[in-house]
N, C-alpha and C. Protein backbone atom coordinates (compact mmCIF):
# COMPACT_ATOMS: atom_id res chain seq x y z
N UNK A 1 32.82 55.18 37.64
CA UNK A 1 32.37 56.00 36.53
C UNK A 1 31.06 56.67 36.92
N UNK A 2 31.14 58.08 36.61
CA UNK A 2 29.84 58.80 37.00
C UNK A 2 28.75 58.00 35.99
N UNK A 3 27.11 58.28 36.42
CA UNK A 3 26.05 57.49 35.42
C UNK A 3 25.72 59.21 35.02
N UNK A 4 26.06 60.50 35.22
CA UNK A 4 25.79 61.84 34.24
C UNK A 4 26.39 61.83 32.96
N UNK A 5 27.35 60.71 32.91
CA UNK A 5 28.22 61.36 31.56
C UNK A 5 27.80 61.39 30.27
N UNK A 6 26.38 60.90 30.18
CA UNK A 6 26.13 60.90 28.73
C UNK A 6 25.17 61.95 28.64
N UNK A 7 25.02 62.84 29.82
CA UNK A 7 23.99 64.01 29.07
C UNK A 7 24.98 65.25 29.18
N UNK A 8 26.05 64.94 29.27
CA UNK A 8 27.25 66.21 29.04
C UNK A 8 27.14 66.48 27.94
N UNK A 9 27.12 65.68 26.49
CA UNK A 9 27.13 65.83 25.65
C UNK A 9 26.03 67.21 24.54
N UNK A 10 25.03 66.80 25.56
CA UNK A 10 23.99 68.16 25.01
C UNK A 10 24.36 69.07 26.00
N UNK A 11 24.52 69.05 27.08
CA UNK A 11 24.70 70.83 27.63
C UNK A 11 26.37 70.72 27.05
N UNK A 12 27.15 70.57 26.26
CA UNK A 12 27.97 70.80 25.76
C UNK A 12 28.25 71.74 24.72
N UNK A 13 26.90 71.27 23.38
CA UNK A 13 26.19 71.40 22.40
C UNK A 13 24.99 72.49 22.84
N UNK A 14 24.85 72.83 24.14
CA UNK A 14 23.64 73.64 24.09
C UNK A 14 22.26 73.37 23.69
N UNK A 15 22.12 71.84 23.87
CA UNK A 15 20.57 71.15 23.35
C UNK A 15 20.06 70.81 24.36
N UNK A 16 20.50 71.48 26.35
CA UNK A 16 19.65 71.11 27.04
C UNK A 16 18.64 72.21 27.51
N UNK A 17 17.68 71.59 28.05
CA UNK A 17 16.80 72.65 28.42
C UNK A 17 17.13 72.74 29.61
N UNK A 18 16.72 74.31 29.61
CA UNK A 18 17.35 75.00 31.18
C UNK A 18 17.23 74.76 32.43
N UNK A 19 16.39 73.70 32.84
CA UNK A 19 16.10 73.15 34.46
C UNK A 19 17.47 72.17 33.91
N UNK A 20 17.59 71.07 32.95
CA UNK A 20 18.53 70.18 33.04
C UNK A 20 20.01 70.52 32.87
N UNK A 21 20.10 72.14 31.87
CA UNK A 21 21.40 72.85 32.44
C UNK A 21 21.96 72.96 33.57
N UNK A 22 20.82 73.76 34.41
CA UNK A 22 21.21 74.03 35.81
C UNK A 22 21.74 72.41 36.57
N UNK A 23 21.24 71.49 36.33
CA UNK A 23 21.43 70.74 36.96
C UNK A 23 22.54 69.95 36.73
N UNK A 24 22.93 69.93 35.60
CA UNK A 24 24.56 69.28 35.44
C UNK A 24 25.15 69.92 35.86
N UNK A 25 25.22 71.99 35.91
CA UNK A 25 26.44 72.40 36.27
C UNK A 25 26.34 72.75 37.41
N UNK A 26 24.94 72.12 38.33
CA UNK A 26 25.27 71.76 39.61
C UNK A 26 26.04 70.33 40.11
N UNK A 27 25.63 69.64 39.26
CA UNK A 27 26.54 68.32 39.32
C UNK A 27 28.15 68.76 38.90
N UNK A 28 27.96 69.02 38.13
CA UNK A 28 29.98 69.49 37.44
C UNK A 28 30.59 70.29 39.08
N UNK A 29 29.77 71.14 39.52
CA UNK A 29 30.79 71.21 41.05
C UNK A 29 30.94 70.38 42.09
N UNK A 30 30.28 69.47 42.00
CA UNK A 30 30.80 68.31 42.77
C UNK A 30 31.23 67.29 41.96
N UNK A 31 31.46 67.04 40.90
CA UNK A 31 32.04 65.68 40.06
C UNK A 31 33.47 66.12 39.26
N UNK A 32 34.54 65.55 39.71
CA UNK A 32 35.74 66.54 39.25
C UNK A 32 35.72 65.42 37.75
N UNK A 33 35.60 64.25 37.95
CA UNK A 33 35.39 63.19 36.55
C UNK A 33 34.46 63.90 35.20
N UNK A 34 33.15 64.27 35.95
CA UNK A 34 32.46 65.19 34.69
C UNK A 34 32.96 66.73 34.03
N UNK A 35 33.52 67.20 35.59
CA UNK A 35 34.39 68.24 34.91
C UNK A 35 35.76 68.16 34.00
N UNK A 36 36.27 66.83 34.37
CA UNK A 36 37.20 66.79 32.83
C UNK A 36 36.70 66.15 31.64
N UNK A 37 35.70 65.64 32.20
CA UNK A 37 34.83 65.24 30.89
C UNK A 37 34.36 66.22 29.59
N UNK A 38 34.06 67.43 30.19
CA UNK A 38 33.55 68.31 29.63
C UNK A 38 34.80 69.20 29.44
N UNK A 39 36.08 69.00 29.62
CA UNK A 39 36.91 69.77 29.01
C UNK A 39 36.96 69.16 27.95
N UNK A 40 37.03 67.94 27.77
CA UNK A 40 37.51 66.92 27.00
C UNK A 40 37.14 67.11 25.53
N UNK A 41 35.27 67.16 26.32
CA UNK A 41 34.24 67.25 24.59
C UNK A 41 34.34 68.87 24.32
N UNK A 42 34.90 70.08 24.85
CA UNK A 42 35.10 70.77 25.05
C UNK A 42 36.02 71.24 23.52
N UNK A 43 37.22 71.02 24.02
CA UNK A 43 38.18 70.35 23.20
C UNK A 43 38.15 69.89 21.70
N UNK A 44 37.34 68.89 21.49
CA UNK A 44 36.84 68.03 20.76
C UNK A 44 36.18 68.77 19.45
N UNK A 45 35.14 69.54 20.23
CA UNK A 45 34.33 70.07 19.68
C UNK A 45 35.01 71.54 18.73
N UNK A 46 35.93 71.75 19.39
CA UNK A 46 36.83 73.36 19.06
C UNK A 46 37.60 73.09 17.89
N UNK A 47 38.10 71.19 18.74
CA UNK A 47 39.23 70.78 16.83
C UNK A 47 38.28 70.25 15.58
N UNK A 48 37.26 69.98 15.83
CA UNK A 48 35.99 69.52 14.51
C UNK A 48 35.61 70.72 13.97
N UNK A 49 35.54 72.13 15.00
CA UNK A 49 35.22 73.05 14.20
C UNK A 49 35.56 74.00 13.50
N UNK A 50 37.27 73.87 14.11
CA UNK A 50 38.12 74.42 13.49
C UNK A 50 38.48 73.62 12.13
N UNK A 51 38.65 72.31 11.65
CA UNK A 51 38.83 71.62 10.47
C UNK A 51 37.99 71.86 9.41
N UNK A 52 38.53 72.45 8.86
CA UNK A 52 38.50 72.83 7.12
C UNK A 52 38.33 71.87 6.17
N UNK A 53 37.43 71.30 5.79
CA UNK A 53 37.47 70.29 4.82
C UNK A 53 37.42 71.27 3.16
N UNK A 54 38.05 70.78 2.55
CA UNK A 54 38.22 71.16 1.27
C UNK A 54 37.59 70.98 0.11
N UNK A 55 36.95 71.48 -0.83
CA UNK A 55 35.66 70.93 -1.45
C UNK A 55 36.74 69.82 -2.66
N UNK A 56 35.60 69.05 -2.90
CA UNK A 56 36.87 68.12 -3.81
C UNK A 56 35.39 67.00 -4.52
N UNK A 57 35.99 66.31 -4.97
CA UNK A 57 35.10 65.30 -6.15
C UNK A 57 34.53 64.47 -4.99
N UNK A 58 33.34 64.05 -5.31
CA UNK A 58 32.86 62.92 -4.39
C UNK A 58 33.68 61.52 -4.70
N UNK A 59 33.52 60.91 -3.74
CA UNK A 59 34.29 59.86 -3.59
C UNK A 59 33.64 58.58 -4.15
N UNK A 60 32.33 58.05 -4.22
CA UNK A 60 31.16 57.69 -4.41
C UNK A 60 30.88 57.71 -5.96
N UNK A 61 30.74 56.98 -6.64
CA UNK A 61 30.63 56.51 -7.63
C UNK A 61 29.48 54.80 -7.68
N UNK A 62 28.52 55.55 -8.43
CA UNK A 62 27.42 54.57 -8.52
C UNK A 62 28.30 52.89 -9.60
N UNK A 63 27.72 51.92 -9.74
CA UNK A 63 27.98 51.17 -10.55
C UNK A 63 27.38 51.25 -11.56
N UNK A 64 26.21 51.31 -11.98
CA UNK A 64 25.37 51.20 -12.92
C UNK A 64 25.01 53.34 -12.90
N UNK A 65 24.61 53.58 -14.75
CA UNK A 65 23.88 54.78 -14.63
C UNK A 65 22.78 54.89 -13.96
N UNK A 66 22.22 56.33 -13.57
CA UNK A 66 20.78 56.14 -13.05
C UNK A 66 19.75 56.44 -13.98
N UNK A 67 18.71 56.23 -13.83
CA UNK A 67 17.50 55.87 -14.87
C UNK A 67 17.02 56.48 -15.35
């Protein structure tokens, strides 16, 4: 297991800063594991943002009124 795989997650998201960009997707051409990694969250990220949640009643219901 590569030890990069947990900062894929922000240059994924676009929360890295640009010396540490460059440097994963200098790592991603030599790591074929991080490169499917990052299809993966890739992926991931496209079906969360495509899902439509529907506005609807909260689910959540206190026990007692509030004060």
């Amino acid at each position: 297991m590569c030890d990069e795989r947990e900062r894929l997650i922000g240059y994924v998201y676009d929360e890295c800063e640009p010396a540490e960009r460059r440097a994963i997707e200098s790592h991603l051409e030599e790591c074929d594991e991080c490169r499917g990694e990052i299809g993966a969250l890739r992926s991931v990220r496209q079906d969360l943002l495509a899902w439509a949640v529907r506005p609807h009643e909260a689910v959540w219901r206190p026990f007692a009124p509030a004060p």
